[in-house]
Each structure stands twice: as C-alpha cells, then as structure tokens.
Protein backbone atom coordinates (compact mmCIF):
# COMPACT_ATOMS: atom_id res chain seq x y z
CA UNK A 1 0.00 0.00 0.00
CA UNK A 2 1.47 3.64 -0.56
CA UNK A 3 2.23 5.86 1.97
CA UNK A 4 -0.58 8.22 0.32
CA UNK A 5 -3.09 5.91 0.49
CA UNK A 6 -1.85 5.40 4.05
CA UNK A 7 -2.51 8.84 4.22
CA UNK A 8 -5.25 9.40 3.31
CA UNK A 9 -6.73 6.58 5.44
CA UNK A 10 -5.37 8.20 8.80
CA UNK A 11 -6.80 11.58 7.82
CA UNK A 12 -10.49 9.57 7.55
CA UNK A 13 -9.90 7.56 10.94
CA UNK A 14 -8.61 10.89 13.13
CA UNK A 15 -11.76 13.18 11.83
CA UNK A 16 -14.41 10.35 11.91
CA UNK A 17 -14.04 8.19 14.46
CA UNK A 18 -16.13 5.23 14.68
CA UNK A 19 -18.07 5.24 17.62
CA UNK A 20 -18.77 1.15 19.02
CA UNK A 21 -20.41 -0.24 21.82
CA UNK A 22 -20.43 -3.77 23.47
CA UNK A 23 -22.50 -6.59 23.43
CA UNK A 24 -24.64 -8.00 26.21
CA UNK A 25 -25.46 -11.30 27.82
CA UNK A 26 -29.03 -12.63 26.29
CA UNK A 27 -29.89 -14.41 29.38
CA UNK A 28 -28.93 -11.75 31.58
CA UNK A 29 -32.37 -10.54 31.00
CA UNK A 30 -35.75 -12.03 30.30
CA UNK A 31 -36.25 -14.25 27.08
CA UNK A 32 -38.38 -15.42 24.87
CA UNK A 33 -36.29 -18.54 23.24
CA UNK A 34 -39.31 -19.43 21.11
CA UNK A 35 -38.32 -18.56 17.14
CA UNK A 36 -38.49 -19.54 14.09
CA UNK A 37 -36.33 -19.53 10.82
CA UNK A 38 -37.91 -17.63 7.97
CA UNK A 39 -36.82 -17.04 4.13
CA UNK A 40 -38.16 -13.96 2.99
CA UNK A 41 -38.26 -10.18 4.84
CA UNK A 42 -41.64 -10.00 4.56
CA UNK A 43 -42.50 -13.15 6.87
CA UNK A 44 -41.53 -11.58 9.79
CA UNK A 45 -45.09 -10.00 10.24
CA UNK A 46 -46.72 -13.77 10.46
CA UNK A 47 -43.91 -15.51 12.17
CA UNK A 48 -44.46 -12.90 14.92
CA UNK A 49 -47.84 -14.21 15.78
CA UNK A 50 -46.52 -17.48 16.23
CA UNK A 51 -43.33 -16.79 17.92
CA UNK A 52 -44.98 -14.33 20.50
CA UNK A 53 -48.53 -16.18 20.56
CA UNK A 54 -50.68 -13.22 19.57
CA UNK A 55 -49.10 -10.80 21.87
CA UNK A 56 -49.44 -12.63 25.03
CA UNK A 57 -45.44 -12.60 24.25
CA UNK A 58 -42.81 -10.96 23.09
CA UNK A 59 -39.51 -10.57 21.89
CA UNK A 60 -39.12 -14.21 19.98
CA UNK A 61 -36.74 -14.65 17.61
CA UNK A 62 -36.36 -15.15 13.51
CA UNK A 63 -33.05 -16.60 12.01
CA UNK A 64 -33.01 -15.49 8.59
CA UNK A 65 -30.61 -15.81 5.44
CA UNK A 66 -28.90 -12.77 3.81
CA UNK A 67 -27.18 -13.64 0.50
CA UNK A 68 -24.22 -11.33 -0.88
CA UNK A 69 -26.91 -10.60 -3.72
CA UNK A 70 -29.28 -8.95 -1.51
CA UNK A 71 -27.44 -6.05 0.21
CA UNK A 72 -30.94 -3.41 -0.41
CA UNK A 73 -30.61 -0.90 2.30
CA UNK A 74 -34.05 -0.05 1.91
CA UNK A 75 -35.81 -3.72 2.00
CA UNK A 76 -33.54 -4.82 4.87
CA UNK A 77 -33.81 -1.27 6.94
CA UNK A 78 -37.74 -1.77 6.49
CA UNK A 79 -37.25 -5.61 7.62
CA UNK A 80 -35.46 -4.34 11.07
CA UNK A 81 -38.32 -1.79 11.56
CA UNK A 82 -40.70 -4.34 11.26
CA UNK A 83 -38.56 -6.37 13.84
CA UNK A 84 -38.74 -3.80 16.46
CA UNK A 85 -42.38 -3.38 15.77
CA UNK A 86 -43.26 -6.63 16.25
CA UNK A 87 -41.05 -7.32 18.97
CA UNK A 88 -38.82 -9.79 16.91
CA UNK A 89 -35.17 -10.31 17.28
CA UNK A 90 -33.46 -10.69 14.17
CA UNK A 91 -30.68 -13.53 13.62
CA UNK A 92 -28.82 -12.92 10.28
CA UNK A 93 -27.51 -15.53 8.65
CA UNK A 94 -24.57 -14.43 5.76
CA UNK A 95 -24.77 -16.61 2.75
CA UNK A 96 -22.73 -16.39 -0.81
CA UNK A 97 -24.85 -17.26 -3.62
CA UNK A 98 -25.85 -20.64 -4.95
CA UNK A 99 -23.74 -21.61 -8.02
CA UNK A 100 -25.49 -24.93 -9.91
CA UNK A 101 -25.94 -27.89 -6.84
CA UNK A 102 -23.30 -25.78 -4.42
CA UNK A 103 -23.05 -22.48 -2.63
CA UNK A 104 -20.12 -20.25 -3.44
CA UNK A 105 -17.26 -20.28 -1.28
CA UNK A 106 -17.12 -17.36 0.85
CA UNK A 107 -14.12 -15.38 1.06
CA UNK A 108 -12.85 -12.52 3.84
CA UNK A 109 -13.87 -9.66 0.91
CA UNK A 110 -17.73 -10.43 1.18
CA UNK A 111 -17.35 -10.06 4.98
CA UNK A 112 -16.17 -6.85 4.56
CA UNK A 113 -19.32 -5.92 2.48
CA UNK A 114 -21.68 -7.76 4.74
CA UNK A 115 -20.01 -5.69 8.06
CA UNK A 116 -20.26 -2.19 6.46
CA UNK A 117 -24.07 -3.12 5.23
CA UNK A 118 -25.50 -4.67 8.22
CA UNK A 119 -23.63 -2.77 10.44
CA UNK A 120 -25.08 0.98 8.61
CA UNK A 121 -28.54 -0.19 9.57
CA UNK A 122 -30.41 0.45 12.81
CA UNK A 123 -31.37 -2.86 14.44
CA UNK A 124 -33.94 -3.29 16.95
CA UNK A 125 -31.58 -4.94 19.57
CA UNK A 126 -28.89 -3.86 21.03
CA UNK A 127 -27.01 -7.38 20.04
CA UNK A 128 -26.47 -7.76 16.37
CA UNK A 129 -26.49 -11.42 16.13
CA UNK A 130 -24.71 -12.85 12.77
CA UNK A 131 -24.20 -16.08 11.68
CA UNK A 132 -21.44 -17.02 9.28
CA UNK A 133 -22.12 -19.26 6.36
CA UNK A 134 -24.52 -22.39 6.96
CA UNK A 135 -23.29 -25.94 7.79
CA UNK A 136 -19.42 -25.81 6.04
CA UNK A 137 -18.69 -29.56 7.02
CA UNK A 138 -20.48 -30.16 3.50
CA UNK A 139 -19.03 -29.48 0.45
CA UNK A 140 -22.60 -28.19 -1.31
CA UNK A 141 -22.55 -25.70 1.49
CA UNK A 142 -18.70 -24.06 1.05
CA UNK A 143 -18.07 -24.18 -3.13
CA UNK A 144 -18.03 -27.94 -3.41
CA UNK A 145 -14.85 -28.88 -0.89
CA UNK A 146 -14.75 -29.13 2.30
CA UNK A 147 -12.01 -27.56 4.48
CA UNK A 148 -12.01 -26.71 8.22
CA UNK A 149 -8.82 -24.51 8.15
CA UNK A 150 -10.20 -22.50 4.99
CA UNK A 151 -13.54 -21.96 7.25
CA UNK A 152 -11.74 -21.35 10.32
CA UNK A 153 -9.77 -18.41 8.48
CA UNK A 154 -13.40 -17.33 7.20
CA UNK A 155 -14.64 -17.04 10.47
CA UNK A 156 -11.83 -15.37 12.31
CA UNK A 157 -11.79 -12.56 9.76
CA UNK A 158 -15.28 -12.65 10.18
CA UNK A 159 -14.60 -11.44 14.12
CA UNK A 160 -12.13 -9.21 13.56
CA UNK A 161 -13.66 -6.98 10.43
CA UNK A 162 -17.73 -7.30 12.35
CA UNK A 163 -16.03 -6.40 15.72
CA UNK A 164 -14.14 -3.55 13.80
CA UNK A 165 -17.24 -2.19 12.66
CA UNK A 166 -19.30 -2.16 15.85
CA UNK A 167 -18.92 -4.26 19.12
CA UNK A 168 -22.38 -4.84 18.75
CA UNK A 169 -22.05 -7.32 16.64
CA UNK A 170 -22.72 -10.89 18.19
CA UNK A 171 -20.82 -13.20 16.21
CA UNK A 172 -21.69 -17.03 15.82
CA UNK A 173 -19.83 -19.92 13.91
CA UNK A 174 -22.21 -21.84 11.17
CA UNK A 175 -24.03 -24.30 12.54
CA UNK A 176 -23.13 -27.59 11.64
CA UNK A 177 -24.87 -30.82 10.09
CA UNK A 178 -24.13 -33.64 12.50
CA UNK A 179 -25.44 -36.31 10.85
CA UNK A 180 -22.44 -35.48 7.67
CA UNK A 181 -19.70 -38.43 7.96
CA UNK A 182 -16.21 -38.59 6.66
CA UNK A 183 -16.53 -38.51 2.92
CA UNK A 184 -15.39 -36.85 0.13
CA UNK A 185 -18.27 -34.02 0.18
CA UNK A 186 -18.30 -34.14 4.95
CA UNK A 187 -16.64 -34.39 7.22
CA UNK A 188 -18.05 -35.57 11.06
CA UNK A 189 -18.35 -32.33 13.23
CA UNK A 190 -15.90 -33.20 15.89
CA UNK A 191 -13.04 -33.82 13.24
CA UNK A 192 -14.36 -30.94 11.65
CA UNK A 193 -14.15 -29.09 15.18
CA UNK A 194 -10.80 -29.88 15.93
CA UNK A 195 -9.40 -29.05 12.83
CA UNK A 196 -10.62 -25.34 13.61
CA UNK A 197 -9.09 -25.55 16.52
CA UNK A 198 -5.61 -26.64 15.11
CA UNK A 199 -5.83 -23.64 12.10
CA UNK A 200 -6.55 -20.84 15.04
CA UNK A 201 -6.12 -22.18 18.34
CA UNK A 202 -8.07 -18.90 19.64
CA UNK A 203 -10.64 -19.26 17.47
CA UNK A 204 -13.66 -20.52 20.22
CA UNK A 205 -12.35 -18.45 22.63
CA UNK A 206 -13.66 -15.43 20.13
CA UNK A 207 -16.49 -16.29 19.18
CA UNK A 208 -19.79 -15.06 21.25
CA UNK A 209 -22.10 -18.23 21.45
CA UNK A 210 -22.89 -21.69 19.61
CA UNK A 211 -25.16 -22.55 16.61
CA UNK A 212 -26.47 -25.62 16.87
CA UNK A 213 -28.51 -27.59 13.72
CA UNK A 214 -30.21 -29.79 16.37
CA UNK A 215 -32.23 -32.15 14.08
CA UNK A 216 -33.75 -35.66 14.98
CA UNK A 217 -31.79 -38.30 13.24
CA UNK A 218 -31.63 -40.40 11.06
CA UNK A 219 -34.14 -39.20 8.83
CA UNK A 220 -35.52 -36.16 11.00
CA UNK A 221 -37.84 -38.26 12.45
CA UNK A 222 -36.31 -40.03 16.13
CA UNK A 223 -37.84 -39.65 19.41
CA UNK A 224 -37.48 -36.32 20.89
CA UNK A 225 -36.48 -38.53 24.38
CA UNK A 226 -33.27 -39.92 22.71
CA UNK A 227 -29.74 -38.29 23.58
CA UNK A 228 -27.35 -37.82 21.33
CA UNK A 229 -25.14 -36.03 18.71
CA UNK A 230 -27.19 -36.08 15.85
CA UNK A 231 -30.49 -35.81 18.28
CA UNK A 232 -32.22 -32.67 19.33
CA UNK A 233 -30.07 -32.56 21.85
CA UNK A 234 -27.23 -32.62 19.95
CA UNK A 235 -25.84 -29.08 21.39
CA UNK A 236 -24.87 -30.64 24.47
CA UNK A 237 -22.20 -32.65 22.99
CA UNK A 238 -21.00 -30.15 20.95
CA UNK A 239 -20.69 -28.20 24.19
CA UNK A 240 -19.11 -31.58 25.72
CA UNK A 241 -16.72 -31.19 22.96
CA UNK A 242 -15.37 -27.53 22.79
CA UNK A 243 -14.63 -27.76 26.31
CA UNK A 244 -11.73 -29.73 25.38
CA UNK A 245 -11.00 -26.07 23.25
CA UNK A 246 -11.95 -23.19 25.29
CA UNK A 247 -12.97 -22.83 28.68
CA UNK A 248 -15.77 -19.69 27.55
CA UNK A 249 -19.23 -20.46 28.37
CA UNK A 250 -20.93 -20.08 24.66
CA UNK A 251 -24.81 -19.44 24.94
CA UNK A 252 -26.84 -21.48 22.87
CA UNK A 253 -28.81 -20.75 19.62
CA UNK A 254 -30.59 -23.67 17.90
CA UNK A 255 -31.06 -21.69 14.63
CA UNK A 256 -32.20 -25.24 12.64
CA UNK A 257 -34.12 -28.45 14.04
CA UNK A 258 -38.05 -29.65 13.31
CA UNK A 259 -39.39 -33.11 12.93
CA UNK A 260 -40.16 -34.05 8.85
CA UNK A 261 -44.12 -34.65 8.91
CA UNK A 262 -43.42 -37.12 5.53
CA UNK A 263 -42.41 -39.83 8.44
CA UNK A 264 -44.98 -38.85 10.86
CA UNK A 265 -48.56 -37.44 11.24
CA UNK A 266 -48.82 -33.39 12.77
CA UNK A 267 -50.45 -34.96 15.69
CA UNK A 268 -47.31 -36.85 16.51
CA UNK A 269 -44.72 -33.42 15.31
CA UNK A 270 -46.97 -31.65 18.11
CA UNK A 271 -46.40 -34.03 20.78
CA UNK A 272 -42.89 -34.25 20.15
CA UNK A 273 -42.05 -30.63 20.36
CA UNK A 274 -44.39 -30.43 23.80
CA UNK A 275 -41.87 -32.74 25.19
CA UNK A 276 -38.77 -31.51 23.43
CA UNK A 277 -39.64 -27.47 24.75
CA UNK A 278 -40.31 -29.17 28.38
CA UNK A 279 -37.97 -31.44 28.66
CA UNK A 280 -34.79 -31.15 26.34
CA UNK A 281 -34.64 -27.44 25.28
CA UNK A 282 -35.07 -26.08 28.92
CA UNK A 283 -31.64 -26.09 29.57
CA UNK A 284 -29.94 -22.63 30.82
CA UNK A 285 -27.50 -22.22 27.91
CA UNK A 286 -30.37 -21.67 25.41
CA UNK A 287 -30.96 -18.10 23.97
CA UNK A 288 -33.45 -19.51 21.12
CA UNK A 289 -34.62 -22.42 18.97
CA UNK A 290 -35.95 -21.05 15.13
CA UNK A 291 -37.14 -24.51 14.04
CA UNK A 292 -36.96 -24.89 9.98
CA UNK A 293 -39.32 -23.73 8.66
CA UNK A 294 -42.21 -21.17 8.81
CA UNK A 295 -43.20 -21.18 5.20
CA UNK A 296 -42.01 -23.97 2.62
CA UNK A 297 -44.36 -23.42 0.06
CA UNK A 298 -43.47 -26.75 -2.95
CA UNK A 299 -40.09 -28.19 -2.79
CA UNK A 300 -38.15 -30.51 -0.39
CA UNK A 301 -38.38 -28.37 2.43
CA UNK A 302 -42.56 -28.66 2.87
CA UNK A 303 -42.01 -31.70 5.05
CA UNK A 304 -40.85 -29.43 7.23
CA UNK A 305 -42.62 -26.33 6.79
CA UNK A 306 -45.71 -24.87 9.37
CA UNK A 307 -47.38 -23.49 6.91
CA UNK A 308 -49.81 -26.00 4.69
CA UNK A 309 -49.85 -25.27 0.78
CA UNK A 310 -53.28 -24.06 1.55
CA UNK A 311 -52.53 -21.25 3.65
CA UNK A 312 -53.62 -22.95 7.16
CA UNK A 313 -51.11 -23.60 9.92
CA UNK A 314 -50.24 -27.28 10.99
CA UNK A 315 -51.05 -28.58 14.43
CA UNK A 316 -47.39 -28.38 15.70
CA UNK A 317 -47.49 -23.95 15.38
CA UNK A 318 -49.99 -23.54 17.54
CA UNK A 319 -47.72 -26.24 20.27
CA UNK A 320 -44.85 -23.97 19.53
CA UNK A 321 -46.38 -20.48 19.50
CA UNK A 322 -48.13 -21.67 23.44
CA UNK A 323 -44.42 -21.41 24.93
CA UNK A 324 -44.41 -18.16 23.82
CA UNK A 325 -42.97 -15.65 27.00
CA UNK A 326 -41.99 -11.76 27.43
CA UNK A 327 -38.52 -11.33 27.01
CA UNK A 328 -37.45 -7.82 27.90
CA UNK A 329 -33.89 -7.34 25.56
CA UNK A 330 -31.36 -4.54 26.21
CA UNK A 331 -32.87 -2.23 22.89
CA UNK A 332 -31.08 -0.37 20.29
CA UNK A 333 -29.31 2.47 21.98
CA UNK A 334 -29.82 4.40 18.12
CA UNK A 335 -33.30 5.91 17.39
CA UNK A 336 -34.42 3.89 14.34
CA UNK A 337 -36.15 6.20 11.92
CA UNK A 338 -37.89 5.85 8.41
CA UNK A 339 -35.54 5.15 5.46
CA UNK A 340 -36.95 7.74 3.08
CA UNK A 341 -37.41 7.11 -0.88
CA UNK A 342 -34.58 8.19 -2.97
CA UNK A 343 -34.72 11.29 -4.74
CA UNK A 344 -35.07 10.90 -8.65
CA UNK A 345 -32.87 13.74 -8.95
CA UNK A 346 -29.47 12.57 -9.70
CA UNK A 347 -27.35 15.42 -8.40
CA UNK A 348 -29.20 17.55 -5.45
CA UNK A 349 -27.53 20.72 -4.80
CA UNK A 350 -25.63 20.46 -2.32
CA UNK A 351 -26.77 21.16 1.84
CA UNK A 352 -26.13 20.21 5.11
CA UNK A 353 -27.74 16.77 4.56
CA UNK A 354 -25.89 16.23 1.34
CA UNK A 355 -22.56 16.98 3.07
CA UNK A 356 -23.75 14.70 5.77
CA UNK A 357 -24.00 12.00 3.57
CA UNK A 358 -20.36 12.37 2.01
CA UNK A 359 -19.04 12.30 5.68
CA UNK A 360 -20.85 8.90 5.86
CA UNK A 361 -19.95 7.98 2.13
CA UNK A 362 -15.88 9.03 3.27
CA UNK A 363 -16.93 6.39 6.85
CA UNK A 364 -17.81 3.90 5.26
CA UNK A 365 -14.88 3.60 3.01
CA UNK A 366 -12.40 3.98 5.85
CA UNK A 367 -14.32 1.15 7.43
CA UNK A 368 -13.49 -1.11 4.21
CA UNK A 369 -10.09 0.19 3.54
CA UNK A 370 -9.55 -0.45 7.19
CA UNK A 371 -10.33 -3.98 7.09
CA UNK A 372 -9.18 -4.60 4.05
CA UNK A 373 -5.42 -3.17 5.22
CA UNK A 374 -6.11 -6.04 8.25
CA UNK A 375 -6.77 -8.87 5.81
CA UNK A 376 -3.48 -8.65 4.09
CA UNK A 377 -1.29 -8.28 7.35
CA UNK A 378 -2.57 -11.72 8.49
C-alpha cells in the first residue's frame, strides 16, 4: 500500500471516528427462546404471531438468510423496523450465492461488504447477532470442498472486520450438520471441530455463542427422548466437545431443528415438540430455537414447513407459539427512523444533509479500507 493511500486513510480515521459499543449477555435478561427460521423479509409480520402467541409474548426470535446478492438498504432497513415493531429479534444468517448444486465459497472480501451493510442499519436490539455461512462440514454448502482450516480463516476474519465495525455485533460460527460423515463431500463435526481448533487455536475463545442444527436423526424423524449427537439434543455434545477447546461459556442458539411430517402425522410433530420445549430445550445455555421452517411453500423443504400449501397452519405452530414468553432485551441504543425514498434527482444541490452524507460515504470507506489493510497483514 502507498504511503498516500496510508494517508489518506489516517486523515479519515482521526476526523471520523467510529463510535462502538459492546454486546450483552441474552440471558442476563428475560427471554423469549421461542423462534423460528424464515426465508423472505416480509415473513416476519406472520412468524411474529406465532413466535410471541398473539401478543401474550414478546420478543421471539427469527433466524433469517442474507445472500451477498441482496445487500438493499431499503428492503432490509424496512425488515429491522418491522422487527422492532413486532417485537422480533433478528438472527442474520450471511450466505454467498448458490452456483449450480453448491453455494459459493465465501471469502474474507464479502465479509467486509456484509459488516459495512449490516452494520449501517439500525437494528432493533442492542445485540447484532450474525451467523457465518450455513453448515461448512459439507461441500454443497462451502463451493463444493470441504475444508475446516479454509472456514476457520473465514470465520476469524469474520470477528475481527464485524467487531471492527461495531462491538455490537454478536458473532456465531455456522451451525453444523451432525449427521455429515467422513466422505469426500463431509466431514463428522468433531473432526471438523478440531481441525478449527488446530488452524486458530483462539478461534472458540472469540467467538460469542454456539449454533447448533439440532435435528432428529436419522431421517428427521427419532424420538425427541433420545440423547445424542445427531439428536435434538445434539448441542450438548458439541458443548461436551469444545470444552476440550476453550474454557468460555458459549450461549446457545438452535437456529435449525423440526421433525419431517413425511415420516410422521402433525399430531405426533406436536407431541414431540411439547416434550422436546419441556424437557430437552429447557436447559440454561439456550438463547433460542428457530425450528426450519415457517413457510415452505413446494419443494423438499414442505415436510418441514408450518405453513400447509393451503394457507392454514399445521397442528405443531400452535404447540410452539403456546411457549411463547416476554422477554425484555437490552434495545437499540440508536433511534431507528424511516428510510426515506430516494430522490429521482441525480445530483441535489448540495446542503447540510448532502454533506452529511459524504461524511458517511468518506466512513464507510475507511471502514473497508480499514479492514481490508487487516486482511493482508494476516
């Protein structure tokens, strides 16, 4: 890099400082752990009903994917709004962009992107909780490989360029599919796991909680009573496991699990999550469980969905939507206000908002060049 760009970099940092904050514990305060894991923006008005049964709750949560296609201020300001009106806490989930049978592989350049985007917007919550990629032990998942060290650099970028941006930002790892083996498209999770480890012995010290994929197996479909690693109770040996790596307690987010109704009748899905919410997903460590998936519509995914082709809600929402409680979360500390239209006019004369805007325009490229400058001194 030259010493003018250098320069000019300093010149941004000293007159516009980035002001950050910190995160906070979710279970320091009351929660609602009942979610859901949604596809589109615009779900977040229906899932809310379920997730916060009608209002006698509040404050549930929605995971939801983000892919590097999709960065519209706008849509995704709009989407937070309607977060904080419906008392919904937002979990992003980063994604690439699907490329034939595989997802891209992510690289430390889109995180960059994704930090400065998600981190300009005003979020209902004072934690910004991210998750990065989706279940990298299979090769469909990270551009057809498979490669713990590659993810492992991925995800401690990820830290350091999120954290640079704000300190609000809650990161978690991808949550992982436990049922993969040791193939040439998966590897198991605990290999996977301690391969991490070995690439950046640091790396579960830094991150700020667990995702867990905590689906009944083999074939989405085993007793919710049954214990194990590939069970929906499969976040306790993960848990087990990263003690061996880190001695940080890591609060628990169950951002994927649900029972496939192909196997067994909604009657039977409702009973098992009755037992599953009062028997295996009390435990303390759990911030929230987003079961897969609100709204399926055709395709693989409808053995899972809630929502019936029809319009009409299976038997298991309303089993979910009755643990519904009131969580109280620490809010936003920034007054969210109405993204306006953008002017048709092309060049506004200029004014105090105009120059306001090139301050932020000259912020947010410090904030890339800044992280950027970070990537290539690793």
């Amino acid at each position: 890099m030259s010493i003018f760009a250098i320069l000019i970099s300093f010149l941004i940092f000293i007159s516009f400082p980035v002001k950050t904050f910190a995160i906070s514990d979710p279970l320091s305060v009351p929660n609602n752990k009942i979610g859901i894991h949604i596809l589109f923006p615009d779900e977040v008005d229906p899932a809310s009903k379920i997730i916060n049964n009608n209002g006698k709750g509040g404050w549930g949560y929605v995971t939801i994917p983000i892919q590097a296609s999709d960065r519209d201020r706008i849509k995704w300001q709009r989407f937070f709004d309607q977060c904080k009106n419906d008392k919904v806490i937002p979990i992003i989930r980063v994604a690439t962009v699907p490329d034939g049978s595989n997802w891209v592989q992510p690289n430390s350049f889109d995180l960059v992107d994704f930090a400065n985007f998600l981190g300009d917007l005003n979020w209902p919550t004072e934690n910004h909780y991210v998750v990065i990629f989706n279940e990298v032990n299979r090769s469909d998942e990270f551009g057809g490989f498979v490669s713990p060290e590659n993810y492992s650099d991925i995800l401690n970028n990820a830290i350091d360029i999120f954290k640079a941006k704000s300190d609000n930002f809650f990161i978690l790892p991808a949550g992982l599919d436990n049922a993969a083996s040791n193939s040439r498209s998966s590897l198991n999770w605990r290999v996977y796991i301690e391969r991490m480890y070995l690439q950046h012995p640091d790396i579960f010290n830094k991150i700020d909680g667990w995702t867990s994929h905590a689906y009944p197996n083999p074939g989405f479909s085993a007793r919710p009573d049954l214990s194990g690693s590939n069970k929906i109770d499969s976040f306790r040996s993960d848990l087990n496991y990263i003690r061996f790596f880190t001695t940080k307690k890591l609060p628990v987010f169950i951002t994927e699990t649900g029972w496939s109704d192909s196997n067994l009748s909604e009657h039977q899905v409702a009973l098992y999550y009755q037992y599953a919410l009062t028997h295996q997903w009390t435990d303390a460590n759990i911030v929230a469980i987003t079961p897969f998936l609100l709204n399926a519509q055709d395709g693989p995914f409808e053995q899972f969905s809630f929502k019936k082709n029809d319009g009409t809600w299976k038997e298991f929402t309303t089993t979910l939507s009755s643990f519904a409680t009131i969580g109280q979360p620490n809010p936003s500390i920034i007054q969210i206000k109405p993204i306006a239209t953008p002017s048709a006019e092309l060049f506004p004369a200029e004014s105090p908002s105009s120059q306001g805007n090139a301050l932020s325009l000259l912020q947010r490229f410090y904030n890339s060049l800044k992280s950027i400058i970070g990537l290539f001194g690793k």
